[in-house]
N, C-alpha and C. Protein backbone atom coordinates (compact mmCIF):
# COMPACT_ATOMS: atom_id res chain seq x y z
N UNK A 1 92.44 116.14 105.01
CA UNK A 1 91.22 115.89 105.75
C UNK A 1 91.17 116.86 106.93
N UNK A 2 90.21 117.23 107.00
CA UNK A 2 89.78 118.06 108.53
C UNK A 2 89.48 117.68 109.45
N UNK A 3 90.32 118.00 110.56
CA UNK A 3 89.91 117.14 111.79
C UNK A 3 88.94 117.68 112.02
N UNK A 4 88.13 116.44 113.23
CA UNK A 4 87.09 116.99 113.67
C UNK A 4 87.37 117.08 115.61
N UNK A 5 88.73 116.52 115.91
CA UNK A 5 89.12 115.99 117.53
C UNK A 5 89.22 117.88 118.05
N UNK A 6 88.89 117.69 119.38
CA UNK A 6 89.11 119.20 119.62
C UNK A 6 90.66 119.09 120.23
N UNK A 7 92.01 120.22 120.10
CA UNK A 7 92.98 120.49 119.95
C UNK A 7 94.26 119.96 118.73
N UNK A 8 93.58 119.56 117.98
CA UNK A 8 95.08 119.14 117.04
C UNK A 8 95.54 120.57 116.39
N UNK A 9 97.00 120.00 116.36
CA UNK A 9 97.56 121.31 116.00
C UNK A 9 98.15 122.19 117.23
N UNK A 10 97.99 121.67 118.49
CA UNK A 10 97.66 122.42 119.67
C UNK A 10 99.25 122.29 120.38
N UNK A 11 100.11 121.44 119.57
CA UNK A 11 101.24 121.14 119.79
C UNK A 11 101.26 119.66 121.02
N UNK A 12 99.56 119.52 120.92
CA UNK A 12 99.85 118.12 122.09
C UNK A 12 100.42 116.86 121.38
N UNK A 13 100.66 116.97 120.81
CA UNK A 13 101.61 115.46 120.09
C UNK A 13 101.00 114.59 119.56
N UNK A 14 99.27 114.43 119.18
CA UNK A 14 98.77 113.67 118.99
C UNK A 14 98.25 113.87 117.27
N UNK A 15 99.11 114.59 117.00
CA UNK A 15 99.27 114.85 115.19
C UNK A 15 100.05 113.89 114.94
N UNK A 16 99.68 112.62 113.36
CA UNK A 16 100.57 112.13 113.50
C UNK A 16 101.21 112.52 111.73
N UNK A 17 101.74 112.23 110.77
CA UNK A 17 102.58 112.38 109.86
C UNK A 17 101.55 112.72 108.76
N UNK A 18 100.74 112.14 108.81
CA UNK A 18 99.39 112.31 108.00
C UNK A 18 98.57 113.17 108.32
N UNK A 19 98.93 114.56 108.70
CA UNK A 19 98.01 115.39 109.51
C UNK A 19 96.83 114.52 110.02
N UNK A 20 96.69 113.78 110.68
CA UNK A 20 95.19 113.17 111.15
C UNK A 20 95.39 112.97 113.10
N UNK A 21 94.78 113.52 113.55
CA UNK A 21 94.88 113.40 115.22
C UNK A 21 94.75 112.37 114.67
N UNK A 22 94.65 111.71 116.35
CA UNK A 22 94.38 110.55 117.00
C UNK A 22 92.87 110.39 116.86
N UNK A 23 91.96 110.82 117.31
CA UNK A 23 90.65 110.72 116.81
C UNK A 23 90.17 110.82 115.73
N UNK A 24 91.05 111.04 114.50
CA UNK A 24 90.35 111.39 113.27
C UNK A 24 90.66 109.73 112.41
N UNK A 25 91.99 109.44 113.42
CA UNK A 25 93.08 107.92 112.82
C UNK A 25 92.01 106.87 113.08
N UNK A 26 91.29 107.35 114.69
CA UNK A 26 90.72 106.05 115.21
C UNK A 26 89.17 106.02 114.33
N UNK A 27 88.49 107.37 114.36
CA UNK A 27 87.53 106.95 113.40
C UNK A 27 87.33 106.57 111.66
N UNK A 28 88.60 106.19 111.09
CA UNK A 28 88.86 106.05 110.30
C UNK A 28 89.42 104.49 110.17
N UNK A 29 89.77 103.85 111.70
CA UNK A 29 90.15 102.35 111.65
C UNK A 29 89.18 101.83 112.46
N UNK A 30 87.84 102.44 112.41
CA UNK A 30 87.01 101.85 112.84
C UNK A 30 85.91 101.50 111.61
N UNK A 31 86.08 102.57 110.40
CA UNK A 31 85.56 102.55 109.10
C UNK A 31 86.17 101.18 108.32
N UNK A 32 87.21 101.39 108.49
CA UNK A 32 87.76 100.17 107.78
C UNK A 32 87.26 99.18 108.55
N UNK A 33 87.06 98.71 109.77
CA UNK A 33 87.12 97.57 110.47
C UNK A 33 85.55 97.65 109.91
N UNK A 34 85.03 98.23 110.09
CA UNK A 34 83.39 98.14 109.60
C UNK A 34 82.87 97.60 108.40
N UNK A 35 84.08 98.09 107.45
CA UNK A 35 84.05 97.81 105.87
C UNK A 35 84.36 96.22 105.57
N UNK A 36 85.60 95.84 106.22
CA UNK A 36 85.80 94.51 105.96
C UNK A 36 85.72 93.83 108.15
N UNK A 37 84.52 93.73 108.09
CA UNK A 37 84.73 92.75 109.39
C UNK A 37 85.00 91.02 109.80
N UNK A 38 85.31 90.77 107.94
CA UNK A 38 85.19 89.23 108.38
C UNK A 38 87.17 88.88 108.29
N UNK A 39 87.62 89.57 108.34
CA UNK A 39 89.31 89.69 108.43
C UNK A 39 90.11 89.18 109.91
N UNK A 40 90.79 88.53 109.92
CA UNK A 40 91.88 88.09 111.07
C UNK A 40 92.52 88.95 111.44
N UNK A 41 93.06 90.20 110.75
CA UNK A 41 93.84 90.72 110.86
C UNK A 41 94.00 92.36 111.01
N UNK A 42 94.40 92.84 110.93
CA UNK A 42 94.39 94.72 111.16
C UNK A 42 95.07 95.44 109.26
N UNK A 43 93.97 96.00 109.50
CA UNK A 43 94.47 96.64 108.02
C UNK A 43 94.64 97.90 108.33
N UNK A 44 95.88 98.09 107.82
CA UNK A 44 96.67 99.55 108.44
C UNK A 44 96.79 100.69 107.28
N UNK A 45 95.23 100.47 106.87
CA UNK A 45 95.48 101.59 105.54
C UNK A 45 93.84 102.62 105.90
N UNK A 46 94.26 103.90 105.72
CA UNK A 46 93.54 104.99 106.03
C UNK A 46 92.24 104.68 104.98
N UNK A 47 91.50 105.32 104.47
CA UNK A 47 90.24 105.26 103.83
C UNK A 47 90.58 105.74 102.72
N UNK A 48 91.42 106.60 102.41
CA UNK A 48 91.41 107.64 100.80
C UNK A 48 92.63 106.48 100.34
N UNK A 49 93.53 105.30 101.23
CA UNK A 49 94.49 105.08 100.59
C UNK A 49 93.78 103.31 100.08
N UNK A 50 92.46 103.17 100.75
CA UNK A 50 91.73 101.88 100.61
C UNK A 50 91.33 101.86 98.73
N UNK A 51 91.13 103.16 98.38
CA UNK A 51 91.23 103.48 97.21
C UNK A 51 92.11 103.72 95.91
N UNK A 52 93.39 103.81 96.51
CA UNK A 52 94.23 103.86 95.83
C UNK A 52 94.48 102.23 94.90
N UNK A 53 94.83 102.88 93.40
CA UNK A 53 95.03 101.85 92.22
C UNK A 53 96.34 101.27 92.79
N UNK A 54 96.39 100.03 93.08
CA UNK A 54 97.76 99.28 92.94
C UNK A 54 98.39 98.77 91.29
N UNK A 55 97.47 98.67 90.60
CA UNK A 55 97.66 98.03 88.93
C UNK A 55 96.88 98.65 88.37
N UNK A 56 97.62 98.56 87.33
CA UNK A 56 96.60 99.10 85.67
C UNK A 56 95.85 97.85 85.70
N UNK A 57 96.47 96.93 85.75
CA UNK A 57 95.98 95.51 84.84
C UNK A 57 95.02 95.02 85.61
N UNK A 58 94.23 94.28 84.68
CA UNK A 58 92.50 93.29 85.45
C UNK A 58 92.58 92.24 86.14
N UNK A 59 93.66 91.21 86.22
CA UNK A 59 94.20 90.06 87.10
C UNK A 59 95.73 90.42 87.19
N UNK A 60 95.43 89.73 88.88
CA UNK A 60 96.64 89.65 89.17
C UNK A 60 96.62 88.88 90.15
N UNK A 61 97.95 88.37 90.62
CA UNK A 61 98.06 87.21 91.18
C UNK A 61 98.61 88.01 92.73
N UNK A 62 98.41 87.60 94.20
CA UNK A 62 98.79 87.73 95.41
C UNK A 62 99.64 86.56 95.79
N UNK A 63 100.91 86.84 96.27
CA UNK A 63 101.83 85.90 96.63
C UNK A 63 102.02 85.47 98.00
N UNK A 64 101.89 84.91 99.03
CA UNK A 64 101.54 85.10 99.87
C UNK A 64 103.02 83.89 100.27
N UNK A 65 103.82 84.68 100.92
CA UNK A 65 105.28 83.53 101.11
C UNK A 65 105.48 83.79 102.91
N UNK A 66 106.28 82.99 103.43
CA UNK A 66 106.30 82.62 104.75
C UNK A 66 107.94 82.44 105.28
N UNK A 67 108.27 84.02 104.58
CA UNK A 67 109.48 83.61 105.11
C UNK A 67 110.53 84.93 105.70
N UNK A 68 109.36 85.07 106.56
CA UNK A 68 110.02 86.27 108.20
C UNK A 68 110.34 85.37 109.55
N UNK A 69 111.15 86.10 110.05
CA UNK A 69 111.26 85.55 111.02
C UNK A 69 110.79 84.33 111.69
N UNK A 70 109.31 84.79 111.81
CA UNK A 70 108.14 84.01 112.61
C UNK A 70 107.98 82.36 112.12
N UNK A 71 108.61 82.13 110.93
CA UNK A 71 108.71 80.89 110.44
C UNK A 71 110.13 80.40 110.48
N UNK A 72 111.20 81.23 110.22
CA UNK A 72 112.46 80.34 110.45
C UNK A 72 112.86 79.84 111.91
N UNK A 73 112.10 80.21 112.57
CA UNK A 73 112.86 80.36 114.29
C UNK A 73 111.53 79.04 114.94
N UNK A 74 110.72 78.77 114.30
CA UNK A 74 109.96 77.15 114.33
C UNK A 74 110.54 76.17 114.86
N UNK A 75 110.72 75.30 115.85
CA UNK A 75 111.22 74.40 116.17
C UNK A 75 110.98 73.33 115.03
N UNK A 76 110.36 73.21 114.14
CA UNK A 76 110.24 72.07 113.06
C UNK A 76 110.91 72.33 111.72
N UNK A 77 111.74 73.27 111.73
CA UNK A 77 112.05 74.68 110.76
C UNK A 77 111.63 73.98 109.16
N UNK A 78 109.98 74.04 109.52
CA UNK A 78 109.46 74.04 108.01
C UNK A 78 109.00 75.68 107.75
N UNK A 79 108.98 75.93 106.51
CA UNK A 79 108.65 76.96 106.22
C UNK A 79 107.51 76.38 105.26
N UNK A 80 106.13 76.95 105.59
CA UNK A 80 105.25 77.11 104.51
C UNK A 80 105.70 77.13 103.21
N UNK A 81 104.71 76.55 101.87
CA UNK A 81 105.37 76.75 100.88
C UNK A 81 104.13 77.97 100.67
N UNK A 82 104.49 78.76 99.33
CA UNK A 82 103.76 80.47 99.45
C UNK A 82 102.19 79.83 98.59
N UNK A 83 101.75 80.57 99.26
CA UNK A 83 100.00 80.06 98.67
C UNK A 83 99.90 81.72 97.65
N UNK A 84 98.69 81.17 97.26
CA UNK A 84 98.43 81.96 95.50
C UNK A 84 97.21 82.33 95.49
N UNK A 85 96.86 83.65 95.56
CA UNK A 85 95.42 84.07 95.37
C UNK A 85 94.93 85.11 93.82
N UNK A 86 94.26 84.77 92.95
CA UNK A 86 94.30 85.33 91.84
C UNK A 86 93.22 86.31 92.51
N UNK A 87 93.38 87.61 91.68
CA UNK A 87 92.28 88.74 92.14
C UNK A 87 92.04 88.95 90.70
N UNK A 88 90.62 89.12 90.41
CA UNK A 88 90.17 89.97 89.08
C UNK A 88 89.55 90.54 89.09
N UNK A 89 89.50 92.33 88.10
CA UNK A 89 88.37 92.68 88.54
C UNK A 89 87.59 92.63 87.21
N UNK A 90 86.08 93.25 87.11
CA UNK A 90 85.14 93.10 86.37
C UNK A 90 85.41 94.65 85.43
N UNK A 91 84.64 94.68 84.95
CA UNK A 91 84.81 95.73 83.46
C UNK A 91 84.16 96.68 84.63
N UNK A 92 84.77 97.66 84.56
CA UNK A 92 84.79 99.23 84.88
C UNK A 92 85.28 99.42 86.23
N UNK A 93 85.72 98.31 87.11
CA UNK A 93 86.71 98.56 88.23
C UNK A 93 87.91 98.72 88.01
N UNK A 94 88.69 99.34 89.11
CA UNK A 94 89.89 99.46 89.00
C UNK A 94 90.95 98.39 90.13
N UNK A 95 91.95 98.15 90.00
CA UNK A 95 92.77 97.53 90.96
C UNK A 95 93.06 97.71 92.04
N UNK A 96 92.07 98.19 92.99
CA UNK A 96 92.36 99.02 94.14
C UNK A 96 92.40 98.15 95.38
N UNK A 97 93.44 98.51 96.34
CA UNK A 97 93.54 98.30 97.71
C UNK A 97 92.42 97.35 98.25
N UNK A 98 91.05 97.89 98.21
CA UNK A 98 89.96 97.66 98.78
C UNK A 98 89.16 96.51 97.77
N UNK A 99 89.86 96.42 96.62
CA UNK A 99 88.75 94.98 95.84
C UNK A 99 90.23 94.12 96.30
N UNK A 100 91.07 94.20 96.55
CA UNK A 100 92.85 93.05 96.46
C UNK A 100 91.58 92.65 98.10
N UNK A 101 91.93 93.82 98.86
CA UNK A 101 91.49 93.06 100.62
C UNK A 101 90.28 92.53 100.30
N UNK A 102 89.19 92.82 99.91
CA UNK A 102 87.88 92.08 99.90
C UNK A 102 87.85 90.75 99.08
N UNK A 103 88.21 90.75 97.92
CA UNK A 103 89.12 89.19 97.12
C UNK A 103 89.64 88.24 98.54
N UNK A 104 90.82 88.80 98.50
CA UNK A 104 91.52 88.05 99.60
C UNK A 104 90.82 87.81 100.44
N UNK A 105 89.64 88.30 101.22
CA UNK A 105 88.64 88.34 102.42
C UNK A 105 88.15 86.74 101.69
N UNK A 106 87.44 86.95 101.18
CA UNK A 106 86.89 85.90 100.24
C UNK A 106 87.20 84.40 99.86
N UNK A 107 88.59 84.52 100.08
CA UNK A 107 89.74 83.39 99.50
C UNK A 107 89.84 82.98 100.71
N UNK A 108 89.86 83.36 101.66
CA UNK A 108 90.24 82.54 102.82
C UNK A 108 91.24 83.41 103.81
N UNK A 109 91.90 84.48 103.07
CA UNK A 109 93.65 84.92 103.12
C UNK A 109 93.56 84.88 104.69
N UNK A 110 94.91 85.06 105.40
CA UNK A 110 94.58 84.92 106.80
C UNK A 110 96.46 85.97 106.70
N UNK A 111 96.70 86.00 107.99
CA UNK A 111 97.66 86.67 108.28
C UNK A 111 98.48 85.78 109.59
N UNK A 112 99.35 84.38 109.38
CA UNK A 112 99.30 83.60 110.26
C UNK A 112 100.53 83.40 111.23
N UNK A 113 101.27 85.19 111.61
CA UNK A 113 102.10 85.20 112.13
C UNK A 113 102.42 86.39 113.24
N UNK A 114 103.34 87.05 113.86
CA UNK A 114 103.31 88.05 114.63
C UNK A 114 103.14 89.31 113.68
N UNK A 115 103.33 89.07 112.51
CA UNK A 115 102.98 90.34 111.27
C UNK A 115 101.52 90.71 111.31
N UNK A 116 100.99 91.27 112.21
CA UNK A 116 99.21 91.29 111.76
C UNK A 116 98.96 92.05 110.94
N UNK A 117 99.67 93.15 110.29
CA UNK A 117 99.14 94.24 110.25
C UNK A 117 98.89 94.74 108.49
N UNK A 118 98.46 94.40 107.92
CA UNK A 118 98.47 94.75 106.01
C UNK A 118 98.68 96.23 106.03
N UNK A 119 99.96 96.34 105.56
CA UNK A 119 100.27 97.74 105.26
C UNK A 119 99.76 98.30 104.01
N UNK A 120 99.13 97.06 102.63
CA UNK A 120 98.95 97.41 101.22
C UNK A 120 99.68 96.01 100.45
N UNK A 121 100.52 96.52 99.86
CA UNK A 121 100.63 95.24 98.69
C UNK A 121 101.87 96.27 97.55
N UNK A 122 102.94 94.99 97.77
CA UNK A 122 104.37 95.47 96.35
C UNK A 122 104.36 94.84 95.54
N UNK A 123 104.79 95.42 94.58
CA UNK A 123 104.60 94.78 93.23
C UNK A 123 106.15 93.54 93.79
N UNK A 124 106.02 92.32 93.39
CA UNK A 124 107.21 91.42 93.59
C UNK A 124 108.41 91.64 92.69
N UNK A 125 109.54 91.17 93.46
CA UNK A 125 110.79 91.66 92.64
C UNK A 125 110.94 90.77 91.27
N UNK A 126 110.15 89.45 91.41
CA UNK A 126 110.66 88.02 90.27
C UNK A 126 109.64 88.02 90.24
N UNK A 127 108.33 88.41 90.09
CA UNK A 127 107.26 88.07 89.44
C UNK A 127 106.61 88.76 88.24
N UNK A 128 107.34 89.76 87.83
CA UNK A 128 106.96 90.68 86.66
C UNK A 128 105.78 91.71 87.13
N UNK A 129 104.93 92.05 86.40
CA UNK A 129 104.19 93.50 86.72
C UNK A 129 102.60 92.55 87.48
N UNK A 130 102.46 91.51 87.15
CA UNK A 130 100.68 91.13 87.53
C UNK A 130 100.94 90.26 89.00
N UNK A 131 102.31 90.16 89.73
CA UNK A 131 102.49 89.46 91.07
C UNK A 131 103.13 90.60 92.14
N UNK A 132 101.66 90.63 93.08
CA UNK A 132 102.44 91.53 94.48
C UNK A 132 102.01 90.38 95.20
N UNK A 133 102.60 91.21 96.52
CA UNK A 133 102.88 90.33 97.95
C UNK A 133 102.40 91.49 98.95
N UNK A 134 101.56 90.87 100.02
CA UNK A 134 101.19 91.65 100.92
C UNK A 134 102.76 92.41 101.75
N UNK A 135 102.17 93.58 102.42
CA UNK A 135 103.02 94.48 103.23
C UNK A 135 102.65 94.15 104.51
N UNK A 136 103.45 93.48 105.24
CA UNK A 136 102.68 93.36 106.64
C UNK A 136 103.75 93.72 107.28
N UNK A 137 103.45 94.47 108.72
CA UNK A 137 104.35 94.57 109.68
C UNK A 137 103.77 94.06 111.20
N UNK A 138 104.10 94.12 111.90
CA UNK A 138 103.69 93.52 113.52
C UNK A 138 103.55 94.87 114.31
């Protein structure tokens, strides 16, 4: 992508790994915030990666488990049990980033810990190929 910020490249430090200044990052998490505004949470994925295929396949299931930190250290030390969001898509979509977040938008999904941040979505280690789990970091 081409920046549009005046100096990147300029050695001021505000390049970050993704060739994208700082102004090119912020108008790009302001696109997303625009795209999905009914969200709790911060979605920490650029615009070309909102597109990216997570699955071949037409359903799949979101696992949604509660067990970082932010829940064992509870004075009641219950841990949530993991809630279940099926995503499908329709004939000629693909599995992308941006129909999983807008599904989930839909379902209710929430993000209900110091993790705000949806990095994307892994395929799960025990759930075979049609179960991921959100990527969140704080």
């Amino acid at each position: 992508m081409h920046c549009v910020c005046k100096g990147c490249g300029d050695g001021d430090g505000d390049d970050d790994d993704d060739g994208l200044c700082l102004g090119d990052y912020e108008a790009q998490q302001n696109e997303v915030n625009r795209l999905f505004p009914d969200v709790d949470f911060t979605i920490a994925l650029l615009l070309d990666e909102l597109d990216e295929v997570i699955s071949p396949l037409n359903k799949i299931i979101v696992k949604q488990t509660f067990d970082c930190y932010c829940y064992r250290s509870e004075p009641t030390g219950h841990i949530p049990v993991p809630k279940w969001y099926p995503v499908h898509c329709r004939e000629g979509e693909k599995m992308t980033n941006r129909l999983v977040i807008k599904e989930l938008a839909r379902q209710g999904f929430s993000l209900e810990c110091n993790h705000r941040f949806l990095e994307g979505f892994n395929r799960s280690v025990n759930g075979g190929e049609c179960q991921f789990e959100p990527a969140t970091g704080s």
